[in-house]
PDB file of N, CA and C in Angstrom:
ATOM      1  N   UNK A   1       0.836  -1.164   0.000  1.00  0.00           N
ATOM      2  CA  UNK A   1       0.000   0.000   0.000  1.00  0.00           C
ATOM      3  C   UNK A   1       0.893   1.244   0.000  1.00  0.00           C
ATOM      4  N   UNK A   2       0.339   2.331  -0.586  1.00  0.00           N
ATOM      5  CA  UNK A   2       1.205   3.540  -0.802  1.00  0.00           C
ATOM      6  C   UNK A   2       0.963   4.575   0.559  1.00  0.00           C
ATOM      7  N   UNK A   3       1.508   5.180   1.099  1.00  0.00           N
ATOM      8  CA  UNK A   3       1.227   6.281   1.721  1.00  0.00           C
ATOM      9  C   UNK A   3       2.120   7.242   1.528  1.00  0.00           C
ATOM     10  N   UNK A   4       1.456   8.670   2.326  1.00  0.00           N
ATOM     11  CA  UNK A   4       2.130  10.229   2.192  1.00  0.00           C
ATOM     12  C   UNK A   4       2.877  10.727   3.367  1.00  0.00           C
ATOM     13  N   UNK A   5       3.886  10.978   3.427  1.00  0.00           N
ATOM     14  CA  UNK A   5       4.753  11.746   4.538  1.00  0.00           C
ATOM     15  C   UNK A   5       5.260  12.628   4.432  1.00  0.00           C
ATOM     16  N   UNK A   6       5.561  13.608   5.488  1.00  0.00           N
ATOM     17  CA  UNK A   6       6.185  14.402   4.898  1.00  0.00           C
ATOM     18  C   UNK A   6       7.661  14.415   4.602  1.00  0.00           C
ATOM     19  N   UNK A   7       8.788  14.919   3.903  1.00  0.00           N
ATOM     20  CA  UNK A   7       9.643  15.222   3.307  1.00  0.00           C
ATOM     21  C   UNK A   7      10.720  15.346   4.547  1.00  0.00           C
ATOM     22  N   UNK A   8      10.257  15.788   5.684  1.00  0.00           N
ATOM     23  CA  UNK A   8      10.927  16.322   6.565  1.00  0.00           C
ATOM     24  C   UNK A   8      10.294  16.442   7.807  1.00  0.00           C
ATOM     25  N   UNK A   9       9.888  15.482   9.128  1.00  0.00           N
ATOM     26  CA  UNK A   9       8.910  15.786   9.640  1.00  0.00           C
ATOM     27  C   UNK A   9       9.056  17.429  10.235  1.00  0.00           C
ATOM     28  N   UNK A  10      10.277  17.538  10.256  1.00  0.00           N
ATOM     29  CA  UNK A  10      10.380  18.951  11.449  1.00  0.00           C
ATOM     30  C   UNK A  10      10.408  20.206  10.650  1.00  0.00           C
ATOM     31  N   UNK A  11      10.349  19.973   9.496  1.00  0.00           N
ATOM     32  CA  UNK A  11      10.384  21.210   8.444  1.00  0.00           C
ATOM     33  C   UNK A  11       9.363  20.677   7.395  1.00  0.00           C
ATOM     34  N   UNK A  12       7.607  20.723   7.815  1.00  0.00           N
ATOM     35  CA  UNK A  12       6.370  20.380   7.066  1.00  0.00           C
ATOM     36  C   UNK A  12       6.901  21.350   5.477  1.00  0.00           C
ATOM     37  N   UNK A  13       7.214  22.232   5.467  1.00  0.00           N
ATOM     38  CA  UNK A  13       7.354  23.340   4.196  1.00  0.00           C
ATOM     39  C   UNK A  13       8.048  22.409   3.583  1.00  0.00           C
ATOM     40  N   UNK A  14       8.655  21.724   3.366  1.00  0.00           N
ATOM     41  CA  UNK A  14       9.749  20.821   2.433  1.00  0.00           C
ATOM     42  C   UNK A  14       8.776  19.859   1.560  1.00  0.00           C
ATOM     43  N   UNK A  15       7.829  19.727   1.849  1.00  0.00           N
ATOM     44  CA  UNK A  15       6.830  19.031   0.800  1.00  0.00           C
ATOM     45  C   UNK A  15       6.660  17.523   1.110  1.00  0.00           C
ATOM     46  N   UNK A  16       6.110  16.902   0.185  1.00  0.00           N
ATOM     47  CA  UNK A  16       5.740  15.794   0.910  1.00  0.00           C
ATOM     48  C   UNK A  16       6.536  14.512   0.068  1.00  0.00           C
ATOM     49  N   UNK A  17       6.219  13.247   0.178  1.00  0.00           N
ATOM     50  CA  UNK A  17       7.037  12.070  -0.750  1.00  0.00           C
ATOM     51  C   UNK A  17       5.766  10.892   0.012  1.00  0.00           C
ATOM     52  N   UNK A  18       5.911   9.744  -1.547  1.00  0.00           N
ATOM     53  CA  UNK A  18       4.706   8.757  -1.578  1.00  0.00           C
ATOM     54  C   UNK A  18       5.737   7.920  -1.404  1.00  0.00           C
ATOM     55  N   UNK A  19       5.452   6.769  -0.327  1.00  0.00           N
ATOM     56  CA  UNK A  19       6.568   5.806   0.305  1.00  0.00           C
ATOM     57  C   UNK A  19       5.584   4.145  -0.343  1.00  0.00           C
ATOM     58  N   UNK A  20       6.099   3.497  -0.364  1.00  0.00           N
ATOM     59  CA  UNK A  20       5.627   2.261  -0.369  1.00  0.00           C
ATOM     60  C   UNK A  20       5.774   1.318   0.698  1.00  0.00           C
ATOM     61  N   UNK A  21       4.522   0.857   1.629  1.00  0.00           N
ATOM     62  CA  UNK A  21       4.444   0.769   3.235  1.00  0.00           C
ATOM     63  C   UNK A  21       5.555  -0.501   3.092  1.00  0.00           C
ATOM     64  N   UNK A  22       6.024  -0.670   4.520  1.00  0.00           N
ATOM     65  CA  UNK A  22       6.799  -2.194   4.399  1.00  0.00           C
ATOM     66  C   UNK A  22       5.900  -3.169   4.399  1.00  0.00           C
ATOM     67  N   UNK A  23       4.771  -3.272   4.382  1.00  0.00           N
ATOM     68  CA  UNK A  23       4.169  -4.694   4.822  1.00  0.00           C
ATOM     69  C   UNK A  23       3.431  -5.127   3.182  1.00  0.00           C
ATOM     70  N   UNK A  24       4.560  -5.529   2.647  1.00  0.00           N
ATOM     71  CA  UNK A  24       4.604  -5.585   1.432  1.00  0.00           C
ATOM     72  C   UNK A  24       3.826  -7.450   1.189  1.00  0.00           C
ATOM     73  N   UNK A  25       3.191  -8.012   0.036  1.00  0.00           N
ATOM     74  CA  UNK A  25       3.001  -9.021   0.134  1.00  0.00           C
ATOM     75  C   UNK A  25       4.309 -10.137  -0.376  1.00  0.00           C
ATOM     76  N   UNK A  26       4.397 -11.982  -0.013  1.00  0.00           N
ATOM     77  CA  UNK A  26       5.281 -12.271  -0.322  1.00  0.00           C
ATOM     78  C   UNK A  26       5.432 -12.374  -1.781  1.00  0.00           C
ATOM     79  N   UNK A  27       4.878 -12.102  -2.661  1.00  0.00           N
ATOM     80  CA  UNK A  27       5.361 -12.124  -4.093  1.00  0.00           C
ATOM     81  C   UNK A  27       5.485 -11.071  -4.357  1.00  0.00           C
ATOM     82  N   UNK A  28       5.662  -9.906  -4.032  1.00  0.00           N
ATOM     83  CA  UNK A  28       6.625  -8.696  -3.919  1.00  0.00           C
ATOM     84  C   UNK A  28       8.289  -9.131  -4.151  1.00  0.00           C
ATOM     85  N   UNK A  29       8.671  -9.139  -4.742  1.00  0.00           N
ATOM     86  CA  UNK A  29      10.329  -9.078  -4.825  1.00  0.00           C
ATOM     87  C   UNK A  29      11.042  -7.507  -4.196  1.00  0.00           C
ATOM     88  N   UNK A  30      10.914  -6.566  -4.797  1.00  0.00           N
ATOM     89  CA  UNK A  30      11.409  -5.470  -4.410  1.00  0.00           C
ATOM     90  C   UNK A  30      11.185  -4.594  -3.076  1.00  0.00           C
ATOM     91  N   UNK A  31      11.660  -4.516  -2.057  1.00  0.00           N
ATOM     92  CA  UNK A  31      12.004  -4.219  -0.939  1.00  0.00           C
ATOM     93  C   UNK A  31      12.359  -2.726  -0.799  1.00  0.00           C
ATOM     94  N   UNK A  32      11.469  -1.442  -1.397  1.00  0.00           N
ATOM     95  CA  UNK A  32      12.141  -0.348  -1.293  1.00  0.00           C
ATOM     96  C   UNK A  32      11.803   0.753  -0.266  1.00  0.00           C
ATOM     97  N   UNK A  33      12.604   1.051   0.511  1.00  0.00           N
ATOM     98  CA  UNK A  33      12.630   2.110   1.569  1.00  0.00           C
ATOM     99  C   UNK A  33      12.420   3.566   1.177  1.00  0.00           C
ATOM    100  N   UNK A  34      13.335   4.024   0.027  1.00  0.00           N
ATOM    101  CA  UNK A  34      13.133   5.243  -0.683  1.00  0.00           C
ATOM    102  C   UNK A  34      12.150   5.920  -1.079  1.00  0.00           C
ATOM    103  N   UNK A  35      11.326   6.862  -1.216  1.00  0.00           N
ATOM    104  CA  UNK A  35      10.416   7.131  -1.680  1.00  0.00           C
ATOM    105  C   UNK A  35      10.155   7.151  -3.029  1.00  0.00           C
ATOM    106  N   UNK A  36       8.413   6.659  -3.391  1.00  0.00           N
ATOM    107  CA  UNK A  36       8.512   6.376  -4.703  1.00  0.00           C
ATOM    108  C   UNK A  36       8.557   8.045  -5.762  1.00  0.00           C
ATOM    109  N   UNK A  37       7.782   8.942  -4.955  1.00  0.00           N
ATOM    110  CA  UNK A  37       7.471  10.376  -5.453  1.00  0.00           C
ATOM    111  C   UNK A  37       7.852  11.515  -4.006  1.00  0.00           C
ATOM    112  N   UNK A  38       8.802  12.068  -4.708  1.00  0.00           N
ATOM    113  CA  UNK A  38       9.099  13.503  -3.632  1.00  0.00           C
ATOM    114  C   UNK A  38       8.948  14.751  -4.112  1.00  0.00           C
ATOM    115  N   UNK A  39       8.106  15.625  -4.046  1.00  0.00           N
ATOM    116  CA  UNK A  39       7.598  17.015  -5.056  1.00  0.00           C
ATOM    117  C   UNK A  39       7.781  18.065  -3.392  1.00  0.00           C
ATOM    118  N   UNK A  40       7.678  19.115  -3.992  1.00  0.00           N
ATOM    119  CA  UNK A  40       7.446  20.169  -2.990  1.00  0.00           C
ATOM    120  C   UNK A  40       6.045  20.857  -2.957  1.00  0.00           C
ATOM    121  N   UNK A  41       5.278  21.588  -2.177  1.00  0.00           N
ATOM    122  CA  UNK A  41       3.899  21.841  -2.347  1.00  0.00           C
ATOM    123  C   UNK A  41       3.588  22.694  -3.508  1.00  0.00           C
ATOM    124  N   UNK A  42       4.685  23.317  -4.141  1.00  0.00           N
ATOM    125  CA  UNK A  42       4.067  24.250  -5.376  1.00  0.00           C
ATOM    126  C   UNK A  42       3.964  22.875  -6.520  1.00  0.00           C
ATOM    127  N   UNK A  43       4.652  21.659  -6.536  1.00  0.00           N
ATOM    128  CA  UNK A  43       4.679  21.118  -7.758  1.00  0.00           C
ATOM    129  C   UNK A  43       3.628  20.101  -7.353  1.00  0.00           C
ATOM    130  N   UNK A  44       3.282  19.313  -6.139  1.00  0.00           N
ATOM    131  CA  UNK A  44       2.154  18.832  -6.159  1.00  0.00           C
ATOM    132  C   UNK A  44       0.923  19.807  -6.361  1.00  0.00           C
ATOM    133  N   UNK A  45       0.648  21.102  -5.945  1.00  0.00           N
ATOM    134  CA  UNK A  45      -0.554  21.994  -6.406  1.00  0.00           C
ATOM    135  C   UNK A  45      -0.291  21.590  -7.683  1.00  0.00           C
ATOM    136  N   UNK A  46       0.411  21.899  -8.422  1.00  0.00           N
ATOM    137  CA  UNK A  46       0.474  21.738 -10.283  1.00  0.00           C
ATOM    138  C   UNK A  46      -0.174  20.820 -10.440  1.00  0.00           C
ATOM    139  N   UNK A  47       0.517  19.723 -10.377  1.00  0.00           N
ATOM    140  CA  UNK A  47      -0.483  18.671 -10.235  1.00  0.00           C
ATOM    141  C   UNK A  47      -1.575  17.887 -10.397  1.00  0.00           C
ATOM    142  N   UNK A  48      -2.061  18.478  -9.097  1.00  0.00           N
ATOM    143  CA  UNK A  48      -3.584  18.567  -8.363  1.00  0.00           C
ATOM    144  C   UNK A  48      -4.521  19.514  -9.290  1.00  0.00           C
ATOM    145  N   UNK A  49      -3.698  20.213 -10.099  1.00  0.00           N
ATOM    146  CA  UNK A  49      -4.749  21.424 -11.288  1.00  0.00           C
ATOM    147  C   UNK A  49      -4.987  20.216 -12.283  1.00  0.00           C
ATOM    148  N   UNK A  50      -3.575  19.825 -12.847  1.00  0.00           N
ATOM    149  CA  UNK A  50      -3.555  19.304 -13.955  1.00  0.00           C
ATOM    150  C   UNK A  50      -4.444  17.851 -13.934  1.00  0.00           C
ATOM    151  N   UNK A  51      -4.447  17.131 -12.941  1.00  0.00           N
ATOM    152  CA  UNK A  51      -5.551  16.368 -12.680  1.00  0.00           C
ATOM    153  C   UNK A  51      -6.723  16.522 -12.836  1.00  0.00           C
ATOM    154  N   UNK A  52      -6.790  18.122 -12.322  1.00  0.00           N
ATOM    155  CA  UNK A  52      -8.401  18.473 -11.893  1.00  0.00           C
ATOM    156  C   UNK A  52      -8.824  18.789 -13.388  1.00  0.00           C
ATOM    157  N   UNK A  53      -7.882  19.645 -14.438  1.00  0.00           N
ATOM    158  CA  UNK A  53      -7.901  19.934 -15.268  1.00  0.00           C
ATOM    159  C   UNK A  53      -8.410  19.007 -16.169  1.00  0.00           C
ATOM    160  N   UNK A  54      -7.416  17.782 -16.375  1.00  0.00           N
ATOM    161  CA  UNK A  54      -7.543  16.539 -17.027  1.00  0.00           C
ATOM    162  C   UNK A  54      -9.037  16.054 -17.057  1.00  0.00           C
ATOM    163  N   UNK A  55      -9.480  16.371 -15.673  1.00  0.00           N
ATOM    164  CA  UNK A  55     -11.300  15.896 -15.340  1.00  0.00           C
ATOM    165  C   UNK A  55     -11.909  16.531 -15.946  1.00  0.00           C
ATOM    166  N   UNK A  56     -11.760  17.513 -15.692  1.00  0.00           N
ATOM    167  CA  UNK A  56     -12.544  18.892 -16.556  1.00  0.00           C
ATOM    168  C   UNK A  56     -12.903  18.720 -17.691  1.00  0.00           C
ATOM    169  N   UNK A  57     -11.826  18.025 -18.385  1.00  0.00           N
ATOM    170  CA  UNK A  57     -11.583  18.060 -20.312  1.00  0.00           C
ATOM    171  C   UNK A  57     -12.351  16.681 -20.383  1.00  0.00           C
ATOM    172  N   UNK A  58     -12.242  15.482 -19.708  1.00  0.00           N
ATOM    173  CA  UNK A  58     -13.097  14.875 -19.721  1.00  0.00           C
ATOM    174  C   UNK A  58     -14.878  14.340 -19.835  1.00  0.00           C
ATOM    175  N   UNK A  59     -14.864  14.873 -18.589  1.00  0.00           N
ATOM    176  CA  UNK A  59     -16.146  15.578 -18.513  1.00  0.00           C
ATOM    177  C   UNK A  59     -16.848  16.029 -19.496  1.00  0.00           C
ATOM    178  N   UNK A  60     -16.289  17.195 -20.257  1.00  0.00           N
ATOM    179  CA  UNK A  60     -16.760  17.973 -21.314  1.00  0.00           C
ATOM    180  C   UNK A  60     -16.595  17.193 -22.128  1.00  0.00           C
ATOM    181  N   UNK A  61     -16.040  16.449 -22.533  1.00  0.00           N
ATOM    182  CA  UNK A  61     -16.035  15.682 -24.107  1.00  0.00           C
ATOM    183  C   UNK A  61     -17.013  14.518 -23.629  1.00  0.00           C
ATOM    184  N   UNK A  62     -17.206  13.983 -22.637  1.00  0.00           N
ATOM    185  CA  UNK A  62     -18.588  12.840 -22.286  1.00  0.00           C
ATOM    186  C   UNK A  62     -19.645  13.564 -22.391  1.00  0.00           C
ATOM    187  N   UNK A  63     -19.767  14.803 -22.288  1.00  0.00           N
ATOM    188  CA  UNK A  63     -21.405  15.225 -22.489  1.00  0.00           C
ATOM    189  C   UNK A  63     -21.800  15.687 -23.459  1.00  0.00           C
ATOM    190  N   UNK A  64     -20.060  16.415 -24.344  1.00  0.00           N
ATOM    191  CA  UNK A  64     -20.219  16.522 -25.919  1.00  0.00           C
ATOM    192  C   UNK A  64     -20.751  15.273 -26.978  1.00  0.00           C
ATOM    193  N   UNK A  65     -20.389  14.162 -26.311  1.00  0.00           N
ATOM    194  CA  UNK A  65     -20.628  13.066 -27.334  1.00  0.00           C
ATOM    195  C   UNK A  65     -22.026  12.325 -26.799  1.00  0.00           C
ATOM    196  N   UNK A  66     -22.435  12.833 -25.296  1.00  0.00           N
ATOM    197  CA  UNK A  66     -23.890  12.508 -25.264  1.00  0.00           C
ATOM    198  C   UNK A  66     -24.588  13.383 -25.960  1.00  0.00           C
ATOM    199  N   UNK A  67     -24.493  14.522 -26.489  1.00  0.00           N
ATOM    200  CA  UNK A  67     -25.667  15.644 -27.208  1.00  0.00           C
ATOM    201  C   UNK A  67     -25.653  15.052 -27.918  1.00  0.00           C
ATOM    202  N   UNK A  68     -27.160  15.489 -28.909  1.00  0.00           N
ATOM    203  CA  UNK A  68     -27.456  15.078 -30.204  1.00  0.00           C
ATOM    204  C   UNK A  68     -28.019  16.128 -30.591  1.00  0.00           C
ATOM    205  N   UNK A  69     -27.432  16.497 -31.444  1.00  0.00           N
ATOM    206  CA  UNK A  69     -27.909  17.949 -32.651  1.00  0.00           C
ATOM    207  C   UNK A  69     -29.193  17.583 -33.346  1.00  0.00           C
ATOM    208  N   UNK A  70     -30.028  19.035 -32.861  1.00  0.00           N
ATOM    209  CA  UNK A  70     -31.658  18.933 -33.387  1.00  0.00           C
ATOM    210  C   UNK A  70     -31.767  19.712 -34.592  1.00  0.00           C
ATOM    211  N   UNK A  71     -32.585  20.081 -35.559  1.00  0.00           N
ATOM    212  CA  UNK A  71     -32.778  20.667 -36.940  1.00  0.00           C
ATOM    213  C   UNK A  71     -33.060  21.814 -36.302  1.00  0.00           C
ATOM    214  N   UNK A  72     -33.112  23.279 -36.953  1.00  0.00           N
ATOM    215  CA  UNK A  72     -33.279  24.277 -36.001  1.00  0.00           C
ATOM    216  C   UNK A  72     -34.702  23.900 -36.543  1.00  0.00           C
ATOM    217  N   UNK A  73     -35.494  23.269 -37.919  1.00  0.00           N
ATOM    218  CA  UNK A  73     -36.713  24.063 -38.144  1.00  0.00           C
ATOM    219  C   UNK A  73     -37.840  22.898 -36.923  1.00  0.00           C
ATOM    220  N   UNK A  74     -36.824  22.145 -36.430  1.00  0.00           N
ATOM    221  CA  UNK A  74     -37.787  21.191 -35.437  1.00  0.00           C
ATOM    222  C   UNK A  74     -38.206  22.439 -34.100  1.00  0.00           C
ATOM    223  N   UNK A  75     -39.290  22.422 -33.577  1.00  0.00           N
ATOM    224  CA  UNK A  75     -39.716  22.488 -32.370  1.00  0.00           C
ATOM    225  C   UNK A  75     -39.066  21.799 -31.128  1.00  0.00           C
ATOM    226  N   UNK A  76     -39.251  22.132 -30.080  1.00  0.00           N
ATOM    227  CA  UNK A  76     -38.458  21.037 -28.915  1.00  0.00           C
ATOM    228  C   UNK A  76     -39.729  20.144 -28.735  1.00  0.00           C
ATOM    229  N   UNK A  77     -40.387  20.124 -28.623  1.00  0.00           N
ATOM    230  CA  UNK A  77     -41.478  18.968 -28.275  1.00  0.00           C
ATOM    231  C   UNK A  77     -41.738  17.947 -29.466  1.00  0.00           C
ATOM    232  N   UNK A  78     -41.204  18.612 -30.837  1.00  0.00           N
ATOM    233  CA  UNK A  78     -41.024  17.441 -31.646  1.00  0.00           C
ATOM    234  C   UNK A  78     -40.113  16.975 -31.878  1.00  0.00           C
ATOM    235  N   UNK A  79     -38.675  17.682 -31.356  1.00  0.00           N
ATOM    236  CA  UNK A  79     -37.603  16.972 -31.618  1.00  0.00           C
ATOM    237  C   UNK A  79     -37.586  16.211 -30.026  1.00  0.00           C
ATOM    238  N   UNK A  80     -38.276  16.358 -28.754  1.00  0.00           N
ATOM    239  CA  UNK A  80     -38.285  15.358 -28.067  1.00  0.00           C
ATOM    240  C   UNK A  80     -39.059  13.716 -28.404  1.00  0.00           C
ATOM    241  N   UNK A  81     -40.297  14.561 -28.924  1.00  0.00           N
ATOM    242  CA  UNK A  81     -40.923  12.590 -29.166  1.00  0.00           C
ATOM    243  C   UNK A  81     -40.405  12.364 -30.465  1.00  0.00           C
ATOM    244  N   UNK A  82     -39.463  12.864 -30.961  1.00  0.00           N
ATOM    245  CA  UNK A  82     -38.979  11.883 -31.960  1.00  0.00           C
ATOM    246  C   UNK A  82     -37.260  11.063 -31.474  1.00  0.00           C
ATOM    247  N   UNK A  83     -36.792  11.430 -30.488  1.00  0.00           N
ATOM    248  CA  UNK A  83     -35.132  11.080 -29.552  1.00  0.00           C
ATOM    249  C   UNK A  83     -36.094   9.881 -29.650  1.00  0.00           C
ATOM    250  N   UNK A  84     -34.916   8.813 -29.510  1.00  0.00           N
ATOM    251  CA  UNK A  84     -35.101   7.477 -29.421  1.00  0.00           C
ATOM    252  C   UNK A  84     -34.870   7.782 -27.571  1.00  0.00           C
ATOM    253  N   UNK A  85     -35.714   6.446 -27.097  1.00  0.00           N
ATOM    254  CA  UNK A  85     -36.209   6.961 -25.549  1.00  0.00           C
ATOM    255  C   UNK A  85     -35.334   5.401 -24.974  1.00  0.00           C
ATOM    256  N   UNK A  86     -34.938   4.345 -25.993  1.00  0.00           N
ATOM    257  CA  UNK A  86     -33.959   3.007 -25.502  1.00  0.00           C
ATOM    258  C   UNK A  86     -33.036   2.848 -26.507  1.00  0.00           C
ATOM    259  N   UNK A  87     -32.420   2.022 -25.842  1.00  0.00           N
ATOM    260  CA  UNK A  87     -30.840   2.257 -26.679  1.00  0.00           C
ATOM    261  C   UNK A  87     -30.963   1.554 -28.079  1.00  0.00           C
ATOM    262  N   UNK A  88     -31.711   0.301 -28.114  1.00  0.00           N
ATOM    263  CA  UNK A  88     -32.471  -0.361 -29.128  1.00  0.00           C
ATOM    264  C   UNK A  88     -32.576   0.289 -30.641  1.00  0.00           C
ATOM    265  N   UNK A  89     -33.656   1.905 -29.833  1.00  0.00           N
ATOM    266  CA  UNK A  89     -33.827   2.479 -30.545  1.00  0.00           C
ATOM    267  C   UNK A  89     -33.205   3.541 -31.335  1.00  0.00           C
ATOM    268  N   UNK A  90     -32.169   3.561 -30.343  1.00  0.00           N
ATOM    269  CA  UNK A  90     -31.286   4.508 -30.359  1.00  0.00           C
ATOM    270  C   UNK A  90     -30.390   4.235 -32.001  1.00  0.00           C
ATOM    271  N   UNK A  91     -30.034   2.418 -31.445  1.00  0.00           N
ATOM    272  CA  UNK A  91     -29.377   1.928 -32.595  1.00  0.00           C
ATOM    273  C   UNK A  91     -29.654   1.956 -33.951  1.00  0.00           C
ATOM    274  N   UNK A  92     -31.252   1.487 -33.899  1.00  0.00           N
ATOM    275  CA  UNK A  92     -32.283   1.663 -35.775  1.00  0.00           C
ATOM    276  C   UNK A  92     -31.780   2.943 -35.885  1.00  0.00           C
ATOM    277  N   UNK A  93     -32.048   3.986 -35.210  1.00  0.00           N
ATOM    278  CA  UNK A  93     -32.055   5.278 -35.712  1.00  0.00           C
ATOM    279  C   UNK A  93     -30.770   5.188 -36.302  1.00  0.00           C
ATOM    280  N   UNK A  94     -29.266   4.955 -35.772  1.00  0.00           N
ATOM    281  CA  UNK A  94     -27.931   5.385 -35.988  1.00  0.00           C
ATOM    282  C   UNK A  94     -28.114   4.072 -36.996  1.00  0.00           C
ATOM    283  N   UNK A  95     -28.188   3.601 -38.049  1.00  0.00           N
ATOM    284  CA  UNK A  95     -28.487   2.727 -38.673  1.00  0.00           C
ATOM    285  C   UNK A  95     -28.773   3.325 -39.891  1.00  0.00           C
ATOM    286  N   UNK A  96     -29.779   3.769 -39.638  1.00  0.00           N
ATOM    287  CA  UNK A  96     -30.624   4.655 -40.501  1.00  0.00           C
ATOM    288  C   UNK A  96     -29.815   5.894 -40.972  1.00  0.00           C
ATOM    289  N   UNK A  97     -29.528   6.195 -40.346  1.00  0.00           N
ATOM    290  CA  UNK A  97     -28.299   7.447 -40.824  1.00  0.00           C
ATOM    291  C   UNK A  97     -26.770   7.063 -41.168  1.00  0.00           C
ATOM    292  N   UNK A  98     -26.379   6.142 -41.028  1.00  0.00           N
ATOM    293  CA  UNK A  98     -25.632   5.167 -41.461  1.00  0.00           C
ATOM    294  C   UNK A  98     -25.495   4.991 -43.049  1.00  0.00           C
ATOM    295  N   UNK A  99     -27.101   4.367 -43.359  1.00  0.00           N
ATOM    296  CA  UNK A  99     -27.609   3.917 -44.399  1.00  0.00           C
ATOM    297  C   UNK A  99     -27.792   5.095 -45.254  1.00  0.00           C
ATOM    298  N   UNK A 100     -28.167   6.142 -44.611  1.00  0.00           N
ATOM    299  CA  UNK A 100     -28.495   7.046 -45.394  1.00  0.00           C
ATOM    300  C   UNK A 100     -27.749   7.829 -46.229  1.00  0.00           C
ATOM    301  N   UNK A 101     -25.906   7.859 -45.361  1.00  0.00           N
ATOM    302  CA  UNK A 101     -25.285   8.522 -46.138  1.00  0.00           C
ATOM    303  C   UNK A 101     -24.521   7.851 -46.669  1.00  0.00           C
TER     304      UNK A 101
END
């Protein structure tokens, strides 16, 4: 299991490092004391953006590829009962447009 310590217990400002616990299992070969990651708090914040960031961009491209583009000359109440409402249906439809072009 991984855990976080700090860098320095008596000087917290020195940043932190990800250790790998000793109670390692026996098909573990490698035995390491050293830390696996040692950053200081400005480069873990980086980080922690670029992660958050990474989610962000995610996110947005999963809900980009859930939309489905309506005709402008449709109405919303007809471009709702015409959305396929199961995935089934979902499929004929993408089929159909498939076929079509």
């Amino acid at each position: 299991m991984l855990y976080a310590d700090f860098v320095n217990p008596d000087h917290p400002s020195k940043g932190v490092a990800i250790y790998w616990d000793k109670d390692k299992s026996p098909d573990d070969r490698v035995q390491q004391d050293s830390p696996l990651v040692v950053a200081d708090w400005d480069e873990w914040h980086r980080l922690i953006m670029e992660i958050q960031s990474l989610r962000d961009q995610r996110d947005v491209l999963l809900r980009r590829a859930s939309l489905q583009l309506v005709p402008d000359i449709m109405d919303m109440a007809t471009a709702r009962d015409e959305m396929p409402t199961t995935m089934e249906e979902y499929r004929i439809m993408a089929d159909k447009e498939a076929n079509d072009e």
